[in-house]
PDB file of N, CA and C in Angstrom:
ATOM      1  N   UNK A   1       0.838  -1.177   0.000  1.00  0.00           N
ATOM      2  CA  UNK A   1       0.000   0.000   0.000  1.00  0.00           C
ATOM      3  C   UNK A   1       0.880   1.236   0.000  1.00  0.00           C
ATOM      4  N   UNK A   2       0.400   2.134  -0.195  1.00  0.00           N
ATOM      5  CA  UNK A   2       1.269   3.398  -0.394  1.00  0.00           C
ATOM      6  C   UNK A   2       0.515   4.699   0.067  1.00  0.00           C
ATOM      7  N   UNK A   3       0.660   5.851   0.425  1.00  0.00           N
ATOM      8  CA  UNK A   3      -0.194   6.876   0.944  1.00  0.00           C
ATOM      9  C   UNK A   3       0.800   8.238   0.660  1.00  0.00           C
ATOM     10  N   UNK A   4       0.242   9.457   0.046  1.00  0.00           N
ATOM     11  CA  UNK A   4       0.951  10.923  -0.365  1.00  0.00           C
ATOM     12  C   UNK A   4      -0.021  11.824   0.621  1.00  0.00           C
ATOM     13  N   UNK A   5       1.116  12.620   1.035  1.00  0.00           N
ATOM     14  CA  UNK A   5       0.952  13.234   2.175  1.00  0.00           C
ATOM     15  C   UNK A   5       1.520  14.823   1.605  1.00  0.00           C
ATOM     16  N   UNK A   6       0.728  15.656   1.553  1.00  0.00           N
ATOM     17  CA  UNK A   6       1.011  17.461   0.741  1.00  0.00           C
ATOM     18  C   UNK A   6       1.016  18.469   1.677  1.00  0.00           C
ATOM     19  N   UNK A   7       1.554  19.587   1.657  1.00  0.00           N
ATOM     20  CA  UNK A   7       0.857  20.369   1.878  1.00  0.00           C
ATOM     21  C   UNK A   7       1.809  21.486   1.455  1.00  0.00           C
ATOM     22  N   UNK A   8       0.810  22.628   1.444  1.00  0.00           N
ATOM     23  CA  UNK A   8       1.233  24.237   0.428  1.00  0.00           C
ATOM     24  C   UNK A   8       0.610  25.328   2.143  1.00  0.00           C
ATOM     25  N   UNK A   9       1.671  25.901   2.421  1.00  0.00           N
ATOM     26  CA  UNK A   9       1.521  27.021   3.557  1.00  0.00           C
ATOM     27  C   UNK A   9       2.867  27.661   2.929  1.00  0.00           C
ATOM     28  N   UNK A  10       2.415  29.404   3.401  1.00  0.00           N
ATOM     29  CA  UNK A  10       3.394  29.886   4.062  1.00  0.00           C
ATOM     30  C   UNK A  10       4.055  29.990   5.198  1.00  0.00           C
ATOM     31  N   UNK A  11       4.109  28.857   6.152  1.00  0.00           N
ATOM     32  CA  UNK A  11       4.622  28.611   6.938  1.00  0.00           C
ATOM     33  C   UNK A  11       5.753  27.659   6.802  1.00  0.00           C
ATOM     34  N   UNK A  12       6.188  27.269   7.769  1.00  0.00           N
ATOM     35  CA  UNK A  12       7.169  25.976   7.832  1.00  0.00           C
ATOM     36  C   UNK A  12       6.229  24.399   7.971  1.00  0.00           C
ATOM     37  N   UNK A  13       6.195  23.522   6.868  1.00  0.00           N
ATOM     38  CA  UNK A  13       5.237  22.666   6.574  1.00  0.00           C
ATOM     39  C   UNK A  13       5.707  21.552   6.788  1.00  0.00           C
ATOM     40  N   UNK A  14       7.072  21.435   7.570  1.00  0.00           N
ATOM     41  CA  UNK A  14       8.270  20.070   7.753  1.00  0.00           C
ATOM     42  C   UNK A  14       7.430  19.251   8.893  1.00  0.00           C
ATOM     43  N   UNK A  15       7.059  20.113   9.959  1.00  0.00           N
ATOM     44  CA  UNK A  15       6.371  19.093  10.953  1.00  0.00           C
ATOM     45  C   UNK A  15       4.621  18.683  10.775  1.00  0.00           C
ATOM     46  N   UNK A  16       4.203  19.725   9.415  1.00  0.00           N
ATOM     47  CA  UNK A  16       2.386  19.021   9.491  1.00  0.00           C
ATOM     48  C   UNK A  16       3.117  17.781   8.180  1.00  0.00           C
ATOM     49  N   UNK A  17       4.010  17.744   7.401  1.00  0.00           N
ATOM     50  CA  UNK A  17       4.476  16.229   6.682  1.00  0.00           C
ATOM     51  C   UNK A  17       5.133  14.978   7.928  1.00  0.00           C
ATOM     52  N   UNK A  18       5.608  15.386   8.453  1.00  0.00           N
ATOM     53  CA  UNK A  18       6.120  14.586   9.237  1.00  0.00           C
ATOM     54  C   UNK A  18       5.158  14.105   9.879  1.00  0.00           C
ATOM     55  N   UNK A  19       4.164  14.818  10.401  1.00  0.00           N
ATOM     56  CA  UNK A  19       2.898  13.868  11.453  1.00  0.00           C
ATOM     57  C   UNK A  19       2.272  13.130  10.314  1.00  0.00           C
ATOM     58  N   UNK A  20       2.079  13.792   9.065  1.00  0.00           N
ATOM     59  CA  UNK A  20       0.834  12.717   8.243  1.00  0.00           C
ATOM     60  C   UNK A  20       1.619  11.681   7.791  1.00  0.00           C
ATOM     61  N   UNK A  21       2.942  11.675   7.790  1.00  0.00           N
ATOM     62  CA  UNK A  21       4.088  10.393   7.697  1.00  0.00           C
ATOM     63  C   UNK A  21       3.858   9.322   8.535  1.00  0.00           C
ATOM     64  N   UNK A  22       3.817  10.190  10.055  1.00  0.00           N
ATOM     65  CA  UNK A  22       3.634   8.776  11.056  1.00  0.00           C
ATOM     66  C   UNK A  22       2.087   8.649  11.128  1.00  0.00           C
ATOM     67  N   UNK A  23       1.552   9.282  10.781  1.00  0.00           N
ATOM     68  CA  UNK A  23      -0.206   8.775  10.477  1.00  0.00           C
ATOM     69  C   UNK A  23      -0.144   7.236   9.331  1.00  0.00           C
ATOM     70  N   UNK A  24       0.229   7.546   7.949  1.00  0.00           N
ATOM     71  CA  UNK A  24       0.447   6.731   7.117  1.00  0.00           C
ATOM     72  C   UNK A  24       1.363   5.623   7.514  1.00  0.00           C
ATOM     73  N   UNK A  25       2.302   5.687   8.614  1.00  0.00           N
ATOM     74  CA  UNK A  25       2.951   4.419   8.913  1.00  0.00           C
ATOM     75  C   UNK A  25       2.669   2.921   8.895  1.00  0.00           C
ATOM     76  N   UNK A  26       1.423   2.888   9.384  1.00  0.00           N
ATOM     77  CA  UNK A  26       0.699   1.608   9.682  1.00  0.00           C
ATOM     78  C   UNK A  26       0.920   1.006   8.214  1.00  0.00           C
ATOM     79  N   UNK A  27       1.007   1.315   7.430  1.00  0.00           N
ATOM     80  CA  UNK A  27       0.841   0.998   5.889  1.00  0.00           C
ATOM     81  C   UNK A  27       1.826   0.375   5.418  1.00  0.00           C
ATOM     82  N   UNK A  28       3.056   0.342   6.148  1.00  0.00           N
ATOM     83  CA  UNK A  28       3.843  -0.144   5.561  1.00  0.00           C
ATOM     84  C   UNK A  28       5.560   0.431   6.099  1.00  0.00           C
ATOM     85  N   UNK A  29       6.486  -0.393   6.368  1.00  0.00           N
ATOM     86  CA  UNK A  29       7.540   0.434   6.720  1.00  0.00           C
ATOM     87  C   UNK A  29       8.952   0.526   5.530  1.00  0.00           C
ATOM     88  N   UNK A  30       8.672   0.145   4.385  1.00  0.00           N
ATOM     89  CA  UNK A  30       9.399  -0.329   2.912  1.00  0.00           C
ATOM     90  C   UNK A  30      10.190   1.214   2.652  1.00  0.00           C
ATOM     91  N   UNK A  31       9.648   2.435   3.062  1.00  0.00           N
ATOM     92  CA  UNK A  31      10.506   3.241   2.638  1.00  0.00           C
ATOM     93  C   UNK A  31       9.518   4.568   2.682  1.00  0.00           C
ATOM     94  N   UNK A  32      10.109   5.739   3.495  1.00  0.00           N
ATOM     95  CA  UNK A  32       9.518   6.986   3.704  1.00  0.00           C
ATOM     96  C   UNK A  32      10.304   8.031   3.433  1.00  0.00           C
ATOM     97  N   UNK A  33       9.875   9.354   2.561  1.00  0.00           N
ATOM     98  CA  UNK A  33      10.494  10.066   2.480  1.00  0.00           C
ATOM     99  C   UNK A  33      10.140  11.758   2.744  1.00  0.00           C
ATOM    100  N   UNK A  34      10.720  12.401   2.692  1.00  0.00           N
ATOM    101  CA  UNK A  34      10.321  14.166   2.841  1.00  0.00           C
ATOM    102  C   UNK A  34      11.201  15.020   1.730  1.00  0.00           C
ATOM    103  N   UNK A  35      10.711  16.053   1.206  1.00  0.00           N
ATOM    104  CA  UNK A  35      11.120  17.438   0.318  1.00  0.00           C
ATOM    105  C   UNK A  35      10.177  18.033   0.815  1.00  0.00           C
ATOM    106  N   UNK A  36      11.240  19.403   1.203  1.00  0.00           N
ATOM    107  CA  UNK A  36      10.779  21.011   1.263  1.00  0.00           C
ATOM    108  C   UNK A  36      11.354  21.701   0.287  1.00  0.00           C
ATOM    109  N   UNK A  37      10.710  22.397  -0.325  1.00  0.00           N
ATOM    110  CA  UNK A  37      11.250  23.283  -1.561  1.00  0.00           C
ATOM    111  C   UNK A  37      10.799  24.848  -0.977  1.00  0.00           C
TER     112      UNK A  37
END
């Protein structure tokens, strides 16, 4: 299974990806990643 996790703020958006990361965990532990641009 696989799950994409977004988001667009002008804020700093590193820790609302990181929680929907460990939300999506259950899914699978094969490989997780993060980009901030």
């Amino acid at each position: 299974m696989c799950g994409i996790v977004g988001a667009i703020a002008q804020r700093d958006v590193a820790e609302i990806l990181l929680e929907g990361l460990r939300r999506l965990e259950y899914r699978g532990y094969d490989s997780a990643g993060l980009a901030v641009c």
